[in-house]
C-alpha atoms as a PDB file:
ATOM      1  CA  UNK A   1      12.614   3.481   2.823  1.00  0.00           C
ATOM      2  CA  UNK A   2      15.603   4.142   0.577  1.00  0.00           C
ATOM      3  CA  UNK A   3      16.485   7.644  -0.912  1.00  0.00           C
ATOM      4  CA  UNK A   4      15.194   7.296  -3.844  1.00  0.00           C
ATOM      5  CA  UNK A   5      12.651   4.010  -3.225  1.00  0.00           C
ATOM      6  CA  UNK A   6      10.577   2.491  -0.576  1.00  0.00           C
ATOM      7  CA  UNK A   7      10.920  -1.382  -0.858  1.00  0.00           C
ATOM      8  CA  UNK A   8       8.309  -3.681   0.124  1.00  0.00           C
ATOM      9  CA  UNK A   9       9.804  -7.183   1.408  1.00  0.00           C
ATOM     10  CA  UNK A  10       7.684 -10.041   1.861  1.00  0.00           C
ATOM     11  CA  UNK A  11       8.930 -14.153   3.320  1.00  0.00           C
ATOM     12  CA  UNK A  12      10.098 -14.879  -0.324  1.00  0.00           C
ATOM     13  CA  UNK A  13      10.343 -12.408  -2.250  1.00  0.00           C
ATOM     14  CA  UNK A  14      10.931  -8.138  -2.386  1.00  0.00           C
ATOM     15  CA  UNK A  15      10.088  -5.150  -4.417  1.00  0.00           C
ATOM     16  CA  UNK A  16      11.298  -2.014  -4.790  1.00  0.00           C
ATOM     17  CA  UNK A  17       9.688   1.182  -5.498  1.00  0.00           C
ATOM     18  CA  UNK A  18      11.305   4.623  -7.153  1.00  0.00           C
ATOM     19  CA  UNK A  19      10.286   7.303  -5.798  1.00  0.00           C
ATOM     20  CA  UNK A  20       9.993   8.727  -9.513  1.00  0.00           C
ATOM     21  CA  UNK A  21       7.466   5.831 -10.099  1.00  0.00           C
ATOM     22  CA  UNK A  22       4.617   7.050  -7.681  1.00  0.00           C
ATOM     23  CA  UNK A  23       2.102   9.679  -8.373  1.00  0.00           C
ATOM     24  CA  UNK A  24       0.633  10.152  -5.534  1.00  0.00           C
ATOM     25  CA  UNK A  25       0.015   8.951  -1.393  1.00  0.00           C
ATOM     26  CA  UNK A  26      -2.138   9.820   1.434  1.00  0.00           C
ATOM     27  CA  UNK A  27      -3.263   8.410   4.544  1.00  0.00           C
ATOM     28  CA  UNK A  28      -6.740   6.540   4.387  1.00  0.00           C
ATOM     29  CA  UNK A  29      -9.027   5.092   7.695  1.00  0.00           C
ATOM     30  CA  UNK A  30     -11.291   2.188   7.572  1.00  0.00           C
ATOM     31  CA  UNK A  31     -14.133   4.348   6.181  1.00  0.00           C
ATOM     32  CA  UNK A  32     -12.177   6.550   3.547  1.00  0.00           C
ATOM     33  CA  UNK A  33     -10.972   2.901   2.717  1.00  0.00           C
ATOM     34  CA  UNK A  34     -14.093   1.985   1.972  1.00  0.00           C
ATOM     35  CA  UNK A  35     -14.935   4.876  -0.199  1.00  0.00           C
ATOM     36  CA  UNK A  36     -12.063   4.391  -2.559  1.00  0.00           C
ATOM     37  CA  UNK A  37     -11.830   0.460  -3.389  1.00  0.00           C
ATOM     38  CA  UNK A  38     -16.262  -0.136  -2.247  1.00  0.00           C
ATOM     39  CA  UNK A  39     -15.674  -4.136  -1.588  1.00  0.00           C
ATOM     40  CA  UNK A  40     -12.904  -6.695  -2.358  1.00  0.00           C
ATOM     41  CA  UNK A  41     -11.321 -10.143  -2.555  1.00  0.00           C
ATOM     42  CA  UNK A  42      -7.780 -10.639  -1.156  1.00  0.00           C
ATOM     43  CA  UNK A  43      -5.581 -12.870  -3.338  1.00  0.00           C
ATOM     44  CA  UNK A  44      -2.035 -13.860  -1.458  1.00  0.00           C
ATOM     45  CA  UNK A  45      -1.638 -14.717   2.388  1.00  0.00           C
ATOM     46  CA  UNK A  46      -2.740 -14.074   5.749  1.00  0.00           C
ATOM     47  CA  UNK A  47      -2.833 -14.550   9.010  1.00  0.00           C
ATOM     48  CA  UNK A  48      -2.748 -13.563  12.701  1.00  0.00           C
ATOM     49  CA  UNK A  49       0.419 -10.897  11.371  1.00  0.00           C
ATOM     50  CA  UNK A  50      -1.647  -9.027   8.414  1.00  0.00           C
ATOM     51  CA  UNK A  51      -1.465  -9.701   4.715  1.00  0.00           C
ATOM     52  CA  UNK A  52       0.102  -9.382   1.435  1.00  0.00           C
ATOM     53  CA  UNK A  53      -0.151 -10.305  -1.961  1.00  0.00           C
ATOM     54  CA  UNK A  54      -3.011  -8.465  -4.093  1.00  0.00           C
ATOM     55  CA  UNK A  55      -6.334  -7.229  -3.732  1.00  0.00           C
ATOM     56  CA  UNK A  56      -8.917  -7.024  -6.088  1.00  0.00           C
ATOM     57  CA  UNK A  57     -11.555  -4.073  -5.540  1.00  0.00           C
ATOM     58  CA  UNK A  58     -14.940  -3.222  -7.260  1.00  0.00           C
ATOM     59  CA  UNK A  59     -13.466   0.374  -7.528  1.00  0.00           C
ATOM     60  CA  UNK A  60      -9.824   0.258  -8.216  1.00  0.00           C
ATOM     61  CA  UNK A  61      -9.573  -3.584  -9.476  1.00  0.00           C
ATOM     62  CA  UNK A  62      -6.161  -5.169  -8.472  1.00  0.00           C
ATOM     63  CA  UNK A  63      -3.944  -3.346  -5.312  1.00  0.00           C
ATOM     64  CA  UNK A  64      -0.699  -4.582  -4.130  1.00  0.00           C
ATOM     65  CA  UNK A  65      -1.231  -5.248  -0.398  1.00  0.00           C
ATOM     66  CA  UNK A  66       1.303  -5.461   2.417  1.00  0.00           C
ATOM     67  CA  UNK A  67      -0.716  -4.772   5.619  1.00  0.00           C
ATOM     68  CA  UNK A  68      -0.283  -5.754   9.361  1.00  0.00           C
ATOM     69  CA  UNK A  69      -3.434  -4.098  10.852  1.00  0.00           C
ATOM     70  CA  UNK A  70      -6.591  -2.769   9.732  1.00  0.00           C
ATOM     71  CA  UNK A  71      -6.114   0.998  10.565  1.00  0.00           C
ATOM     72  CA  UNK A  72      -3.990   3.919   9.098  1.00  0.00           C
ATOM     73  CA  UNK A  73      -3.664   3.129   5.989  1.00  0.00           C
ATOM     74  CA  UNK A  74      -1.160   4.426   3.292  1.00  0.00           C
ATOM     75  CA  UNK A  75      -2.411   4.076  -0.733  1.00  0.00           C
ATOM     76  CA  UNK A  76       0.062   4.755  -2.883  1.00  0.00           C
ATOM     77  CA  UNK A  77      -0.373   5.876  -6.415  1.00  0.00           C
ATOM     78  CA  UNK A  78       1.734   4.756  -9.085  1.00  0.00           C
ATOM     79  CA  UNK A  79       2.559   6.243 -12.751  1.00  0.00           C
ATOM     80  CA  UNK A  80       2.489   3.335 -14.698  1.00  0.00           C
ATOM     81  CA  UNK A  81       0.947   0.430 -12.098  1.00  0.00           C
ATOM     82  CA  UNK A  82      -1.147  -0.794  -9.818  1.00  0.00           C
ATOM     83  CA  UNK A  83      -1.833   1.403  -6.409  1.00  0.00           C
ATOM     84  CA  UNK A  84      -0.474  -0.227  -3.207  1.00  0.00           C
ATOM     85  CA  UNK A  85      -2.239  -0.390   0.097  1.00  0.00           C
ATOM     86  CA  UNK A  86       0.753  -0.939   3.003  1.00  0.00           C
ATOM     87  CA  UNK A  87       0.751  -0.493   7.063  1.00  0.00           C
ATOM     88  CA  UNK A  88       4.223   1.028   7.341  1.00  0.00           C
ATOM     89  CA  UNK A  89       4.811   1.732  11.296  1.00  0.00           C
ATOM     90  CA  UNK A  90       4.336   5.616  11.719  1.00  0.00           C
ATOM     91  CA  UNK A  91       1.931   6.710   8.205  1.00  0.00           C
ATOM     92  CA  UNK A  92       2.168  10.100   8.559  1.00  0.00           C
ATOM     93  CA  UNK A  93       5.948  10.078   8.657  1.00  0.00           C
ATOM     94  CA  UNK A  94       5.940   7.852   5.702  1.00  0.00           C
ATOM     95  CA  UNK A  95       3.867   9.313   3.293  1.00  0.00           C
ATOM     96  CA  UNK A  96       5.669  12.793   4.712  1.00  0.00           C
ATOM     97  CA  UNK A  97       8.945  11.801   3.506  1.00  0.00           C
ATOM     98  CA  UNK A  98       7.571   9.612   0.326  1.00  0.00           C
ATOM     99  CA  UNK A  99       6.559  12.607  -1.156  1.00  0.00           C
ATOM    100  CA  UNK A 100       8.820  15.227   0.285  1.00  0.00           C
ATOM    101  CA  UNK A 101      11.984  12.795   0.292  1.00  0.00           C
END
């Protein structure tokens, strides 16, 4: 988390997010997951240390994921993109200072 972006960094590659950019976040469990994206397909890699890449949901068609376990979620809302679905280590302190900087 930068002042002004959060940056997402994967084995090859990185991406940065303004703050200015996102719209919205909150924190989601497994079941308020389900409400929101209803089923999907992951595209991108996993393993035994979570996931990345995208997914594509019935609901809210493609996500950027970056995810290392399969509670406390944060979705992120962008402006002008697709919503991202990440694991960052303490979500309510996250999404806290997302949206209050």
């Amino acid at each position: 988390m930068h002042e002004q972006a959060f940056e997402a960094i994967w084995p090859l590659k990185h991406r940065v997010i303004s703050r200015s950019s996102i719209s919205g976040a909150r924190l989601l469990d497994q079941d308020a997951l389900k409400q929101e994206i209803g089923w999907g397909i992951r595209v991108g890699a996993c393993g035994l240390g979570g996931g990345f890449g995208w997914l594509w949901t019935k609901r809210r068609g493609i996500v950027h994921i970056y995810v290392s376990r399969t509670d406390r979620f944060v979705w992120i809302d962008c402006k002008n993109g697709r919503p991202w679905l990440i694991t960052p280590e303490h979500p309510g302190d996250f999404v806290r200072v997302l949206l209050n900087g």
